[in-house]
PDB file of N, CA and C in Angstrom:
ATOM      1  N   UNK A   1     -51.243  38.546 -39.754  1.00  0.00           N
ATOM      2  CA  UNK A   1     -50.195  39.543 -39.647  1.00  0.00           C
ATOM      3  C   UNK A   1     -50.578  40.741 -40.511  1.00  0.00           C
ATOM      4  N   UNK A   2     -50.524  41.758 -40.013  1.00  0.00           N
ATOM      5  CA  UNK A   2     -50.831  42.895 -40.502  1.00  0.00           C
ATOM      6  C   UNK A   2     -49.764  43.087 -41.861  1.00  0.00           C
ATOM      7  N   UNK A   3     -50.334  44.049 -42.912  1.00  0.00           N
ATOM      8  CA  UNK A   3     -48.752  45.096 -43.646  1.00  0.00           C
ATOM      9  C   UNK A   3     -47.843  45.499 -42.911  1.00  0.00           C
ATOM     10  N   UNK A   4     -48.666  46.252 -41.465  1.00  0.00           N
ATOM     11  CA  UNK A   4     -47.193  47.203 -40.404  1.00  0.00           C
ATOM     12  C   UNK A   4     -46.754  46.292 -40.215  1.00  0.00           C
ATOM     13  N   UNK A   5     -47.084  45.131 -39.548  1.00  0.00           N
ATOM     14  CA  UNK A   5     -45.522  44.666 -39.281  1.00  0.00           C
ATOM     15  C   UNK A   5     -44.701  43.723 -40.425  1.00  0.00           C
ATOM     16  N   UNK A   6     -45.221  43.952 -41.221  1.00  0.00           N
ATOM     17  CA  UNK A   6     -43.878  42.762 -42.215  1.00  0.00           C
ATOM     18  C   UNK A   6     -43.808  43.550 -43.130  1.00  0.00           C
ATOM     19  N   UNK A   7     -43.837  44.770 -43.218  1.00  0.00           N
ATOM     20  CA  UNK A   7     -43.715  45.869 -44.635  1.00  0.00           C
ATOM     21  C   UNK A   7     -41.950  46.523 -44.531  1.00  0.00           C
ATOM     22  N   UNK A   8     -41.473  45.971 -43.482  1.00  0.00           N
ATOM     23  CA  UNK A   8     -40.075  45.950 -43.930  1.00  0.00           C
ATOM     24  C   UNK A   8     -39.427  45.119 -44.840  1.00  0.00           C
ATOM     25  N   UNK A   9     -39.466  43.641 -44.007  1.00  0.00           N
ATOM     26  CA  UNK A   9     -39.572  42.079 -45.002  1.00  0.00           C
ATOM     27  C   UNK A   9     -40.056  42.029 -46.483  1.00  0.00           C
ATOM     28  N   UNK A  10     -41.344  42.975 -46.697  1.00  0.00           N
ATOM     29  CA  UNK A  10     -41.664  43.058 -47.927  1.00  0.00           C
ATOM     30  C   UNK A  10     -41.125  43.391 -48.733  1.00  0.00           C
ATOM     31  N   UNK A  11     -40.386  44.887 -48.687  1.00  0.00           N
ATOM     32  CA  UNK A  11     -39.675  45.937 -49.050  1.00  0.00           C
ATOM     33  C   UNK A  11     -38.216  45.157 -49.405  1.00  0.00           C
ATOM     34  N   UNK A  12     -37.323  44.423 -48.130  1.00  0.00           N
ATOM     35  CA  UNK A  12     -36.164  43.734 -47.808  1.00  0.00           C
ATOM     36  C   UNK A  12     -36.478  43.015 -49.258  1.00  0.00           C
ATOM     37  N   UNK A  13     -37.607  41.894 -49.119  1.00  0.00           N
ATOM     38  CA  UNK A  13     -37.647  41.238 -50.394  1.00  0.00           C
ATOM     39  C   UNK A  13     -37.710  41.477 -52.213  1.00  0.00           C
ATOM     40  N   UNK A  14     -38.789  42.596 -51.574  1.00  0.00           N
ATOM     41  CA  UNK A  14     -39.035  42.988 -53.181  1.00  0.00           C
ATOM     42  C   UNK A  14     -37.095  43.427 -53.720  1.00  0.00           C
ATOM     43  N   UNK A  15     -36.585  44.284 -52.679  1.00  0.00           N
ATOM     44  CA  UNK A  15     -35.428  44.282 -53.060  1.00  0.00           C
ATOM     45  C   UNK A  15     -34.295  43.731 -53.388  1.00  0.00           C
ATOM     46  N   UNK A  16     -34.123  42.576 -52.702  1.00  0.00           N
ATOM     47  CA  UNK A  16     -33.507  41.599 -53.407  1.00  0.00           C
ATOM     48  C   UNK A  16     -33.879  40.784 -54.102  1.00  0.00           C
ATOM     49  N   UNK A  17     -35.443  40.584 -54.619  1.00  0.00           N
ATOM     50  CA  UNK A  17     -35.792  40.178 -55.891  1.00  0.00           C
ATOM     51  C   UNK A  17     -35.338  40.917 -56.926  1.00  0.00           C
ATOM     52  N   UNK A  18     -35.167  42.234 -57.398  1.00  0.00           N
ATOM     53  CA  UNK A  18     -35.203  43.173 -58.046  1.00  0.00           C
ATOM     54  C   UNK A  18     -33.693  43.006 -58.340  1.00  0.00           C
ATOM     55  N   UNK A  19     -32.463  43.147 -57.556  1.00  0.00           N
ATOM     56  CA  UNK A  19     -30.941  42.729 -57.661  1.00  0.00           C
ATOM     57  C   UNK A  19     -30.655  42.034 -58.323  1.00  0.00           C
ATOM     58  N   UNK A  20     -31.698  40.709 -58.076  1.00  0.00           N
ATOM     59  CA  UNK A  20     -30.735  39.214 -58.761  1.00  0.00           C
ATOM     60  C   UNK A  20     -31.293  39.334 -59.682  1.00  0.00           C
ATOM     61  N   UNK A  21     -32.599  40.226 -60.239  1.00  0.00           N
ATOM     62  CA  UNK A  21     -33.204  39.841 -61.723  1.00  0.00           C
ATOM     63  C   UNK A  21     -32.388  40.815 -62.442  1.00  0.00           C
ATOM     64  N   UNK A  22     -31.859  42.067 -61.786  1.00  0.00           N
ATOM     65  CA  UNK A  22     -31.093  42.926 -62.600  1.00  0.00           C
ATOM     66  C   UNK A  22     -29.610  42.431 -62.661  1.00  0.00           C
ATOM     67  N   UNK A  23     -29.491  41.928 -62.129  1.00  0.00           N
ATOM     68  CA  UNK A  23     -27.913  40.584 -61.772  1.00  0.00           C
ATOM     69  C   UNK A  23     -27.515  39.709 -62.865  1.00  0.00           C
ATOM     70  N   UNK A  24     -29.059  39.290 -63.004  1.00  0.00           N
ATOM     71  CA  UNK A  24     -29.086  38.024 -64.255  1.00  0.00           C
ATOM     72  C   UNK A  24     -29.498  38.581 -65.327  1.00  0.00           C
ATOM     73  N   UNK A  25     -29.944  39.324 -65.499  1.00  0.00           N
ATOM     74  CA  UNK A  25     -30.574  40.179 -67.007  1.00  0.00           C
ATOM     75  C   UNK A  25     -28.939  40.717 -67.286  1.00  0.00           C
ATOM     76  N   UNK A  26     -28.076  41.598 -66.671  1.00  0.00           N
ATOM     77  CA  UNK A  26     -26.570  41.510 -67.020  1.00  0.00           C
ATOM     78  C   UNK A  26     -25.356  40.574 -66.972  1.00  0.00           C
ATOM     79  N   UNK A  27     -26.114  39.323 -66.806  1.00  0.00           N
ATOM     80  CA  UNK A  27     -24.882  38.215 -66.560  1.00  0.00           C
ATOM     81  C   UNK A  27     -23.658  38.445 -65.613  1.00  0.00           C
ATOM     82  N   UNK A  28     -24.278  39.277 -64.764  1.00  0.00           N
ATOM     83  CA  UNK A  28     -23.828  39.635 -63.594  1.00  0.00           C
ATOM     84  C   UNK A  28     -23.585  38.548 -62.511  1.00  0.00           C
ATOM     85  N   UNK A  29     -24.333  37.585 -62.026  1.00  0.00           N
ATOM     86  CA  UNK A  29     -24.729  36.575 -61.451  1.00  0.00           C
ATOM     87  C   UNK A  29     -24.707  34.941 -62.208  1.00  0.00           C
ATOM     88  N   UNK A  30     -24.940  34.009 -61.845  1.00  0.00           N
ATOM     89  CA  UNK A  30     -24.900  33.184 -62.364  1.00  0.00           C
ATOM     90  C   UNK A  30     -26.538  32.274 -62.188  1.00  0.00           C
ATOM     91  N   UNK A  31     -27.302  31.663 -62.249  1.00  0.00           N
ATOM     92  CA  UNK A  31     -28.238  30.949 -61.967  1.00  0.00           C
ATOM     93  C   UNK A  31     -28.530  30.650 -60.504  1.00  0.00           C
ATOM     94  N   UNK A  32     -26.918  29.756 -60.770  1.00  0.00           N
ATOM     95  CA  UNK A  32     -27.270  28.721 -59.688  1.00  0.00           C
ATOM     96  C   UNK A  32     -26.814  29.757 -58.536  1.00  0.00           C
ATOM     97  N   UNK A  33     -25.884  30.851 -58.656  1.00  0.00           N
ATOM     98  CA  UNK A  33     -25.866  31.648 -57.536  1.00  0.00           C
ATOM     99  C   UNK A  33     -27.367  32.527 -56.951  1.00  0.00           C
ATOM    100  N   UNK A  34     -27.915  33.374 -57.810  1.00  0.00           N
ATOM    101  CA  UNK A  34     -29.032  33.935 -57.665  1.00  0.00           C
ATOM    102  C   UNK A  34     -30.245  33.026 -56.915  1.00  0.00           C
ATOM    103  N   UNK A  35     -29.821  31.736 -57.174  1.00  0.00           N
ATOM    104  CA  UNK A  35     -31.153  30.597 -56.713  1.00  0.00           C
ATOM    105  C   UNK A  35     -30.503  30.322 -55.484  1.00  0.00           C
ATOM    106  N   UNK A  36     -29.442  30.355 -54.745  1.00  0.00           N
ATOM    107  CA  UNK A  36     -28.637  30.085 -53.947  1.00  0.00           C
ATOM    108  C   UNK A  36     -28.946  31.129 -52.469  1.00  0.00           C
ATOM    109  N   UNK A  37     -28.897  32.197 -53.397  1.00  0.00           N
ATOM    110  CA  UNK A  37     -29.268  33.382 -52.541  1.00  0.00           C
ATOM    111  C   UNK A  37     -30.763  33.488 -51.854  1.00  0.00           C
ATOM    112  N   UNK A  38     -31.785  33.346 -53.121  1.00  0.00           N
ATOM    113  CA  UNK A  38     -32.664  33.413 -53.395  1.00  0.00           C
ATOM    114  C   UNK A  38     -33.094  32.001 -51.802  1.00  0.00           C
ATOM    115  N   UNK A  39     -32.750  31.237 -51.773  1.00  0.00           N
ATOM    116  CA  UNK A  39     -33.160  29.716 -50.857  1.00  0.00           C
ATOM    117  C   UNK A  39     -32.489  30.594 -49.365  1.00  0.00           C
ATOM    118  N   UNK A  40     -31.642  31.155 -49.688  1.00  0.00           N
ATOM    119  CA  UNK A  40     -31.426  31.851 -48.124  1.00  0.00           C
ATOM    120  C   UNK A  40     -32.066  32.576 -47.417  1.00  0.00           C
ATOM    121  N   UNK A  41     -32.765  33.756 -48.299  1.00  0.00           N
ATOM    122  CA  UNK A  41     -33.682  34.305 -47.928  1.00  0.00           C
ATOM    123  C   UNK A  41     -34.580  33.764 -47.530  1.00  0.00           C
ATOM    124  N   UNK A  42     -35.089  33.335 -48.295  1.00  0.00           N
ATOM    125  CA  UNK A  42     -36.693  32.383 -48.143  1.00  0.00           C
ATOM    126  C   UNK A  42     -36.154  31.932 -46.579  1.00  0.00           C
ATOM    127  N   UNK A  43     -34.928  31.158 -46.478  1.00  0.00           N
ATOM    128  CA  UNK A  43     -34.850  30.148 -45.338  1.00  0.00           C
ATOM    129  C   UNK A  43     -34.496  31.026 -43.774  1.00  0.00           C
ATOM    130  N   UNK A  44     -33.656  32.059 -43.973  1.00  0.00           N
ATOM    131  CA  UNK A  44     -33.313  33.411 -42.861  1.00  0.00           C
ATOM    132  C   UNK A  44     -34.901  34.343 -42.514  1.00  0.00           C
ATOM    133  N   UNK A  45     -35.646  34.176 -43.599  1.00  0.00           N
ATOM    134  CA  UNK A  45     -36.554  35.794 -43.390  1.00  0.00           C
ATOM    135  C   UNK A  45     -38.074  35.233 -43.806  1.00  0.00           C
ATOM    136  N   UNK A  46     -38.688  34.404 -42.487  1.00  0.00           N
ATOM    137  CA  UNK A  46     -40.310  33.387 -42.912  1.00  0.00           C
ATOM    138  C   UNK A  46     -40.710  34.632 -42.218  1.00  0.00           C
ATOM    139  N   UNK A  47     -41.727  34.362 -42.725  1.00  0.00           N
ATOM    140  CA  UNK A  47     -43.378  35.473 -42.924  1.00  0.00           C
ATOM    141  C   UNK A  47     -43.769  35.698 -42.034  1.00  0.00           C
ATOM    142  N   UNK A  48     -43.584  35.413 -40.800  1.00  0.00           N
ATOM    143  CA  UNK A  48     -43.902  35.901 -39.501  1.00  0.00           C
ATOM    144  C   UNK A  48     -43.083  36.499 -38.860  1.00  0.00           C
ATOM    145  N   UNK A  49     -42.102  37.467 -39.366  1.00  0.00           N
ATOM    146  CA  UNK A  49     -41.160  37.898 -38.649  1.00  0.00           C
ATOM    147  C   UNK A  49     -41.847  39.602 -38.359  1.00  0.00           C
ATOM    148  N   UNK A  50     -41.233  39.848 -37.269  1.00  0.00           N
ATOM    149  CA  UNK A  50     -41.414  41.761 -37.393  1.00  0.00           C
ATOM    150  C   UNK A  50     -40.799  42.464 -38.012  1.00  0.00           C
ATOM    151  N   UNK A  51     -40.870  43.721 -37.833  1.00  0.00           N
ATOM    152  CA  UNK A  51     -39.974  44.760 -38.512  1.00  0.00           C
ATOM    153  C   UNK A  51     -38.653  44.906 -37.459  1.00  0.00           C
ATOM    154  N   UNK A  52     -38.902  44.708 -36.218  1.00  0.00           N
ATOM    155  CA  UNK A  52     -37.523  44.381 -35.259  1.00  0.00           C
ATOM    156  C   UNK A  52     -36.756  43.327 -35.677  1.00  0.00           C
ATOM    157  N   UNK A  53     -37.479  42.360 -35.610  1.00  0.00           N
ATOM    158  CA  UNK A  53     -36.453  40.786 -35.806  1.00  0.00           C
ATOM    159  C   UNK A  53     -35.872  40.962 -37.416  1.00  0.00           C
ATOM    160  N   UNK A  54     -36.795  41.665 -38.455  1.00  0.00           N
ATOM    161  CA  UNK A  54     -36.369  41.590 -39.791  1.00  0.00           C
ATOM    162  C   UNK A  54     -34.581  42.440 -39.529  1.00  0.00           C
ATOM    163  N   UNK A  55     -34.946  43.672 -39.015  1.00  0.00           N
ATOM    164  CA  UNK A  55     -33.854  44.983 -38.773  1.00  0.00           C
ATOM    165  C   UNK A  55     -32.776  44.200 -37.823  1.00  0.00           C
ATOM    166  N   UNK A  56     -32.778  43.143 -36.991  1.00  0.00           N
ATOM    167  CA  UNK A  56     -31.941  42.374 -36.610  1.00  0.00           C
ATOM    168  C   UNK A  56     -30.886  41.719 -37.297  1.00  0.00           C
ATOM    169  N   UNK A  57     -32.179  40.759 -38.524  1.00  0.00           N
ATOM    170  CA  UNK A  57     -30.937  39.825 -39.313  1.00  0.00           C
ATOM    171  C   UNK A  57     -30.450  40.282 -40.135  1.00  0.00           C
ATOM    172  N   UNK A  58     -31.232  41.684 -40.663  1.00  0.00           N
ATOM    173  CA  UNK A  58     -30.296  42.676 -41.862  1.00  0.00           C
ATOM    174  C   UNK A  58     -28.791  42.695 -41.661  1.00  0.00           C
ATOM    175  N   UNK A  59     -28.315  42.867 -41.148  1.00  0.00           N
ATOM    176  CA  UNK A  59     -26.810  43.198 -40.984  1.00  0.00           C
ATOM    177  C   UNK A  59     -25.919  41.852 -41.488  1.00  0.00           C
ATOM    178  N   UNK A  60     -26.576  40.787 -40.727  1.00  0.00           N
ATOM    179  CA  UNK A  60     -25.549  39.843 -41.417  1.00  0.00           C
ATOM    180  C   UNK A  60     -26.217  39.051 -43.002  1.00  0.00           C
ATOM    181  N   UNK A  61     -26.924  39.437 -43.496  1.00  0.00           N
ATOM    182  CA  UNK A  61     -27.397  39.032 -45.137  1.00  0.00           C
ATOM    183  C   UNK A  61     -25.966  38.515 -45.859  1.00  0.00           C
ATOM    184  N   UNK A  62     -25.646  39.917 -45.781  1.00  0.00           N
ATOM    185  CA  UNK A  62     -24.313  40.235 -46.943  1.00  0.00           C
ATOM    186  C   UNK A  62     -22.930  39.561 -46.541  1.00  0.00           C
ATOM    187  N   UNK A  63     -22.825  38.290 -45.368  1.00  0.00           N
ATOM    188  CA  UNK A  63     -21.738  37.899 -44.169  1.00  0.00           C
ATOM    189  C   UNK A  63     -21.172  36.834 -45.351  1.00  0.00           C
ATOM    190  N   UNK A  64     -22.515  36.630 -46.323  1.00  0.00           N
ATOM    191  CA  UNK A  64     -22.365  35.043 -47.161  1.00  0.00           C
ATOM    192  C   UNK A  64     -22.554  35.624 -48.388  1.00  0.00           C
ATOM    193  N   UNK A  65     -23.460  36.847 -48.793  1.00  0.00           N
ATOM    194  CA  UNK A  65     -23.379  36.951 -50.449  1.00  0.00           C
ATOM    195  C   UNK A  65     -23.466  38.467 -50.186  1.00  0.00           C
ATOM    196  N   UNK A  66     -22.117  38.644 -50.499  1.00  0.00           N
ATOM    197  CA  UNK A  66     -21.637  40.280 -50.822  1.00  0.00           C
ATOM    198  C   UNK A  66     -22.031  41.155 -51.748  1.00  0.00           C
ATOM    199  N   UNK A  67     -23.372  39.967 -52.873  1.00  0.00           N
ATOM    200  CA  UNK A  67     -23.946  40.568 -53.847  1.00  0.00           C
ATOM    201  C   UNK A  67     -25.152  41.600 -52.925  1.00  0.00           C
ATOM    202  N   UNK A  68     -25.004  41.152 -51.858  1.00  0.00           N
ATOM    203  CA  UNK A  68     -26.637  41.915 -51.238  1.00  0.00           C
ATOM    204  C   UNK A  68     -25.950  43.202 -50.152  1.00  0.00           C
ATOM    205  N   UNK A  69     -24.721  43.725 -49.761  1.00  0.00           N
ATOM    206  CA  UNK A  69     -24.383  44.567 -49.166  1.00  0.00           C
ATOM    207  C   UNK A  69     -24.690  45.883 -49.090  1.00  0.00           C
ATOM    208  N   UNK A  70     -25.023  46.161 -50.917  1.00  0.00           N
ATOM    209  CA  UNK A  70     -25.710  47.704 -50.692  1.00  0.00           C
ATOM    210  C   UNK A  70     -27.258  47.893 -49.909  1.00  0.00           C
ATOM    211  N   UNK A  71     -28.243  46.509 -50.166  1.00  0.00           N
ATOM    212  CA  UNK A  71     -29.091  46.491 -50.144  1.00  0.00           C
ATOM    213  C   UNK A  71     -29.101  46.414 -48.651  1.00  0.00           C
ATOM    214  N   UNK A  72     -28.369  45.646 -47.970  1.00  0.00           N
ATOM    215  CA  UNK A  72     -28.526  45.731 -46.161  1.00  0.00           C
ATOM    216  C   UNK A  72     -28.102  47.207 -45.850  1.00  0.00           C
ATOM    217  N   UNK A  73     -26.874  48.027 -46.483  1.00  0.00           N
ATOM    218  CA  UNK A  73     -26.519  49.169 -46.101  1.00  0.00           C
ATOM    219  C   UNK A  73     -27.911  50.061 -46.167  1.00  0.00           C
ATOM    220  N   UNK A  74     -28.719  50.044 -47.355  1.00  0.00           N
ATOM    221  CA  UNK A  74     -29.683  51.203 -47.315  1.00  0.00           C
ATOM    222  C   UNK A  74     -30.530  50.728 -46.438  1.00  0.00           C
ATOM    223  N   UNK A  75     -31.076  49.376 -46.067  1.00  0.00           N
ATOM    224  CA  UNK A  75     -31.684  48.734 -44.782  1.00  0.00           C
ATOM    225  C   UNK A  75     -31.466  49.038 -43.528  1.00  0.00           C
ATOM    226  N   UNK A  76     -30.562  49.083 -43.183  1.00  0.00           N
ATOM    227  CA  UNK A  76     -29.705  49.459 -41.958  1.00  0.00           C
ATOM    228  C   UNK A  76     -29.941  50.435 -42.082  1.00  0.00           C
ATOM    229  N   UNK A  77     -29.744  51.819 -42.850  1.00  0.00           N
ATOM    230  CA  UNK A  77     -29.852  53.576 -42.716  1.00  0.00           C
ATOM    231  C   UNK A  77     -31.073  53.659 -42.293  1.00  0.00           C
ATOM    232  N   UNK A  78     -31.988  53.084 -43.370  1.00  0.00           N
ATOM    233  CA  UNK A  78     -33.628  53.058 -43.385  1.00  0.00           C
ATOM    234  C   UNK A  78     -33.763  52.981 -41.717  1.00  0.00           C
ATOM    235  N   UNK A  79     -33.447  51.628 -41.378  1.00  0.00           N
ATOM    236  CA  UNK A  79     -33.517  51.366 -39.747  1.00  0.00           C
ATOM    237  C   UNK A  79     -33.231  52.516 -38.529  1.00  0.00           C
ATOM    238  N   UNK A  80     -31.998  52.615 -39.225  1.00  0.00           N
ATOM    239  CA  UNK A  80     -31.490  53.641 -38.213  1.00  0.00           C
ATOM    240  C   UNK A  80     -32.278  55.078 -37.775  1.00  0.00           C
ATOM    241  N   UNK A  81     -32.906  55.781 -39.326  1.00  0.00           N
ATOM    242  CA  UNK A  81     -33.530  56.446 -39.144  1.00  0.00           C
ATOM    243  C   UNK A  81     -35.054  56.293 -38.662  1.00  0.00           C
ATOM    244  N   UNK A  82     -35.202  55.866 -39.046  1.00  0.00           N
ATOM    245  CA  UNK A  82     -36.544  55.429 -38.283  1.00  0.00           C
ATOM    246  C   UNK A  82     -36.551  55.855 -36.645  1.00  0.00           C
ATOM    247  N   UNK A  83     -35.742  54.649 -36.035  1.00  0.00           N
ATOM    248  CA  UNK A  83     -35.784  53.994 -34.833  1.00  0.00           C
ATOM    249  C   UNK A  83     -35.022  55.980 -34.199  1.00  0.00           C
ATOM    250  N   UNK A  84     -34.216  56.325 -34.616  1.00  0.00           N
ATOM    251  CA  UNK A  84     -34.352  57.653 -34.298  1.00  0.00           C
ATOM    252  C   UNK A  84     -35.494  58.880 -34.208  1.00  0.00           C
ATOM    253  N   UNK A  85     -36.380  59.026 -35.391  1.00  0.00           N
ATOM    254  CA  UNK A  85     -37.440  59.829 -35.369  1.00  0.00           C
ATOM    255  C   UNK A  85     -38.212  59.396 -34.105  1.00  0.00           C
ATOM    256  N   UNK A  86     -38.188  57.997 -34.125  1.00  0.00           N
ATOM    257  CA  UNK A  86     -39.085  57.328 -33.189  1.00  0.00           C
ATOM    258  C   UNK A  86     -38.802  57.768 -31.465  1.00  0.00           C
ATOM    259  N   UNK A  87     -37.629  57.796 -30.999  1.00  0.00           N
ATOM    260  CA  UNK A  87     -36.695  58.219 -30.395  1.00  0.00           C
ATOM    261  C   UNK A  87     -36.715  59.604 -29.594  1.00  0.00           C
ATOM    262  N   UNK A  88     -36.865  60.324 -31.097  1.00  0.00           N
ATOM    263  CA  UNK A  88     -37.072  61.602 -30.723  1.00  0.00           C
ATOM    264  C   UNK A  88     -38.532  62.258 -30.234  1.00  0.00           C
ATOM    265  N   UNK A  89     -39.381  61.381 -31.314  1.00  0.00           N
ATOM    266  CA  UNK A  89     -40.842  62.084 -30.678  1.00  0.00           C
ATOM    267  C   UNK A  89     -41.336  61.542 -29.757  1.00  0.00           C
ATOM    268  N   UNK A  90     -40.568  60.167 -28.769  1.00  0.00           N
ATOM    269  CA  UNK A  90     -40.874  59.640 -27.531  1.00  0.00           C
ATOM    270  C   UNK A  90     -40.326  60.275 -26.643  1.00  0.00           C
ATOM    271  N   UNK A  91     -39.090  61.297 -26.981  1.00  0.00           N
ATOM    272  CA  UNK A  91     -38.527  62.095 -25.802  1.00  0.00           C
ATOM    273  C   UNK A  91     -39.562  63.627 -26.032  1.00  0.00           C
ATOM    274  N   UNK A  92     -39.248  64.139 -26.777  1.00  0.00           N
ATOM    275  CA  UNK A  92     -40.526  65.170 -27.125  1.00  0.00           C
ATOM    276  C   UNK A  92     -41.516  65.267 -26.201  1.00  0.00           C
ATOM    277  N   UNK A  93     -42.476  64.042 -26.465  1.00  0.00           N
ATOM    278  CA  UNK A  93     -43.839  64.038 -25.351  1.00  0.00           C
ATOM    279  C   UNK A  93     -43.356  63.377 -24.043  1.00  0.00           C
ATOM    280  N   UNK A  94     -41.856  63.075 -23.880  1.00  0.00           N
ATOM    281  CA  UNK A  94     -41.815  62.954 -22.267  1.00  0.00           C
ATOM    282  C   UNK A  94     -41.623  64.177 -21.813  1.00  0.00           C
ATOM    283  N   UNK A  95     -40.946  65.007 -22.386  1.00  0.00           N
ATOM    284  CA  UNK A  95     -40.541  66.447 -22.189  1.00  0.00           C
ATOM    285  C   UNK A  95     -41.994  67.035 -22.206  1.00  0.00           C
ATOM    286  N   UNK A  96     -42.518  66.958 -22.949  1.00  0.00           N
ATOM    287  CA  UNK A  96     -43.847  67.935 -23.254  1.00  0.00           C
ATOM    288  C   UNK A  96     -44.487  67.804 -21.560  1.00  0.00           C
ATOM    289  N   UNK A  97     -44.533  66.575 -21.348  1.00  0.00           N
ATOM    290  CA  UNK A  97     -45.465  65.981 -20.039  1.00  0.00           C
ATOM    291  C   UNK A  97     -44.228  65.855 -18.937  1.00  0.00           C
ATOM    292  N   UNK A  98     -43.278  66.449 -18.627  1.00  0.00           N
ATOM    293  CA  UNK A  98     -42.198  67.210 -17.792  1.00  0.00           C
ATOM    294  C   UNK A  98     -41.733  65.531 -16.784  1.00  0.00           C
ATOM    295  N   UNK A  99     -41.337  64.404 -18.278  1.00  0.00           N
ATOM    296  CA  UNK A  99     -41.299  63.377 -17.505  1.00  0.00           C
ATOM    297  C   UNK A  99     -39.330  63.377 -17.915  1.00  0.00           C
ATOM    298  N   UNK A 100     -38.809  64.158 -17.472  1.00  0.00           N
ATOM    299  CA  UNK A 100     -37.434  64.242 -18.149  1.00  0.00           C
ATOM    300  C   UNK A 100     -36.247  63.410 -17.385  1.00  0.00           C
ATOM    301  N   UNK A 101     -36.562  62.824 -16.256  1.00  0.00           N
ATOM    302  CA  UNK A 101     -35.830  61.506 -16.312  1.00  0.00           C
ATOM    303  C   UNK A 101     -35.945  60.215 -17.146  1.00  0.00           C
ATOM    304  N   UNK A 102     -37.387  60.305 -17.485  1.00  0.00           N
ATOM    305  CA  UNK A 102     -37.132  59.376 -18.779  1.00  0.00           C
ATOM    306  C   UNK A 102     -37.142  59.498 -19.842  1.00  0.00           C
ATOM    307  N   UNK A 103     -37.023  60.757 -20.167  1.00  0.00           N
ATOM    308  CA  UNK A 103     -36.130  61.381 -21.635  1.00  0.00           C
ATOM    309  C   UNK A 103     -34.613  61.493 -21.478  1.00  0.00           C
ATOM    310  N   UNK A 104     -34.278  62.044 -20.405  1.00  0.00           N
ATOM    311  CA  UNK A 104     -32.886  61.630 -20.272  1.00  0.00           C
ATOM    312  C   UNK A 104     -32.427  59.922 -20.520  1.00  0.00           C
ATOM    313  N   UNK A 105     -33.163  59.137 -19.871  1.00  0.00           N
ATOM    314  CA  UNK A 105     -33.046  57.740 -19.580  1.00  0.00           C
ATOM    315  C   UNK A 105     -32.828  57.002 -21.271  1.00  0.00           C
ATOM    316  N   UNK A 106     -34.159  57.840 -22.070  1.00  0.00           N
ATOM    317  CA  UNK A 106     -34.192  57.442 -23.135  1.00  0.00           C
ATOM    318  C   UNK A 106     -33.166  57.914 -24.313  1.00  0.00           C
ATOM    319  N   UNK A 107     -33.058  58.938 -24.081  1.00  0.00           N
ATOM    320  CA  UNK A 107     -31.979  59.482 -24.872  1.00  0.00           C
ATOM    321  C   UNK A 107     -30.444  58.768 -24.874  1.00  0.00           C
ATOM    322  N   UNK A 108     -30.034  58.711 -23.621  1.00  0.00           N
ATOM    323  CA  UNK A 108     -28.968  58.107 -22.982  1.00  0.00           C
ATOM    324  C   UNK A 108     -28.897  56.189 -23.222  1.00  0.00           C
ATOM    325  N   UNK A 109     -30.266  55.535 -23.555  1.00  0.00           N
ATOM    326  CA  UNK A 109     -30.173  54.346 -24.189  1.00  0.00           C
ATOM    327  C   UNK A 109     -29.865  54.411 -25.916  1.00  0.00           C
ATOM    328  N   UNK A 110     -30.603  55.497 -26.038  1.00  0.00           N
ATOM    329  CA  UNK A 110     -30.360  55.782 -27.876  1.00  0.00           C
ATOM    330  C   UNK A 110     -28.837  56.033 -28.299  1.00  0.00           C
ATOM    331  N   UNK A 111     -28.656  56.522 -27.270  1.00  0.00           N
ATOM    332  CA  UNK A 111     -26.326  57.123 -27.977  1.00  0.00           C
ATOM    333  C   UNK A 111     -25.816  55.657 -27.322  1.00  0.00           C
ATOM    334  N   UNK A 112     -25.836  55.043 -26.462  1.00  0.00           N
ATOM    335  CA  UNK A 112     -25.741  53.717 -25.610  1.00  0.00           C
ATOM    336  C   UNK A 112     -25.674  53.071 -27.173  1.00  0.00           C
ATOM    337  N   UNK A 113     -27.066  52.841 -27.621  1.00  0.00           N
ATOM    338  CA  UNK A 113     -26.952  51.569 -28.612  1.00  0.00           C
ATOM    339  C   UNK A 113     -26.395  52.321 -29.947  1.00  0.00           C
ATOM    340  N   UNK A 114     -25.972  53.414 -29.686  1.00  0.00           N
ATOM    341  CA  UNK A 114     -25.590  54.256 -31.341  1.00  0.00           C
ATOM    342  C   UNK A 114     -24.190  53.373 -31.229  1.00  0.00           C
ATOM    343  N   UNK A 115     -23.678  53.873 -30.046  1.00  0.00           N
ATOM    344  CA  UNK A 115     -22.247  53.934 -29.530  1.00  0.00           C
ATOM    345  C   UNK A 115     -21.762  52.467 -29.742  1.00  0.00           C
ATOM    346  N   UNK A 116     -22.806  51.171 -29.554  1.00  0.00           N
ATOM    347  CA  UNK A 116     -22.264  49.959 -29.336  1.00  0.00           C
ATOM    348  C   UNK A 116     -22.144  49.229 -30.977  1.00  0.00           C
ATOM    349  N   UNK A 117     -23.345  50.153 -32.405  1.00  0.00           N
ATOM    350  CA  UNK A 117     -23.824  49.617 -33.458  1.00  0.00           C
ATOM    351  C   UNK A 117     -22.249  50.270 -33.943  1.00  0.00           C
ATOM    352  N   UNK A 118     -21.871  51.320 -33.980  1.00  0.00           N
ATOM    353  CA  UNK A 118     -20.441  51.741 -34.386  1.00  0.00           C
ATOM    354  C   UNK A 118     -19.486  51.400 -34.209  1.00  0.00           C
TER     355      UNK A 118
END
């Protein structure tokens, strides 16, 4: 497996490593919670996942430990933007190459899934 595809997962992780150690360094957390969390991850997010399937299970992380909600929120933005730029410079060069039913097509799936994530 390449970095591209699990350098979300990486990122996802390093970040909620970084939470629970700043969690527990303020007695913010408790042990056995942080290790709790910590076994979910590991068990929701194995090493062969993509950056799609990772951007999938992001949303529900925080369903069970509300300690991780900011961290899916900036995940989710991260996502969002992305998958937009992406979006845009695939309609761009359909336009460029005067393929504008499937920039329309594409555009019109992008507000479609905006419309259904809201």
């Amino acid at each position: 497996m390449s970095n591209e595809e699990n350098s979300v997962l990486f990122q996802l992780e390093q970040d909620i490593a970084k939470l629970l150690l700043e969690k527990l360094e303020h007695f913010e957390i408790s042990l056995e919670r942080a290790s709790r969390i910590a076994k979910f991850i590991l068990a929701h997010l194995p090493d062969n996942l993509t950056d799609e399937q990772v951007a999938q299970i992001i949303p529900s992380l925080d369903d069970e430990f509300t300690e991780l909600a900011g961290i899916v929120h900036k995940h989710m933005l991260d996502y969002e933007e992305k998958y937009k730029n992406d979006v845009v410079k695939n309609v761009q060069d359909l336009i460029k190459h005067q393929h504008f039913q499937q920039a329309s097509s594409q555009i019109s799936d992008y507000f479609n899934r905006k419309l259904k994530v809201e």
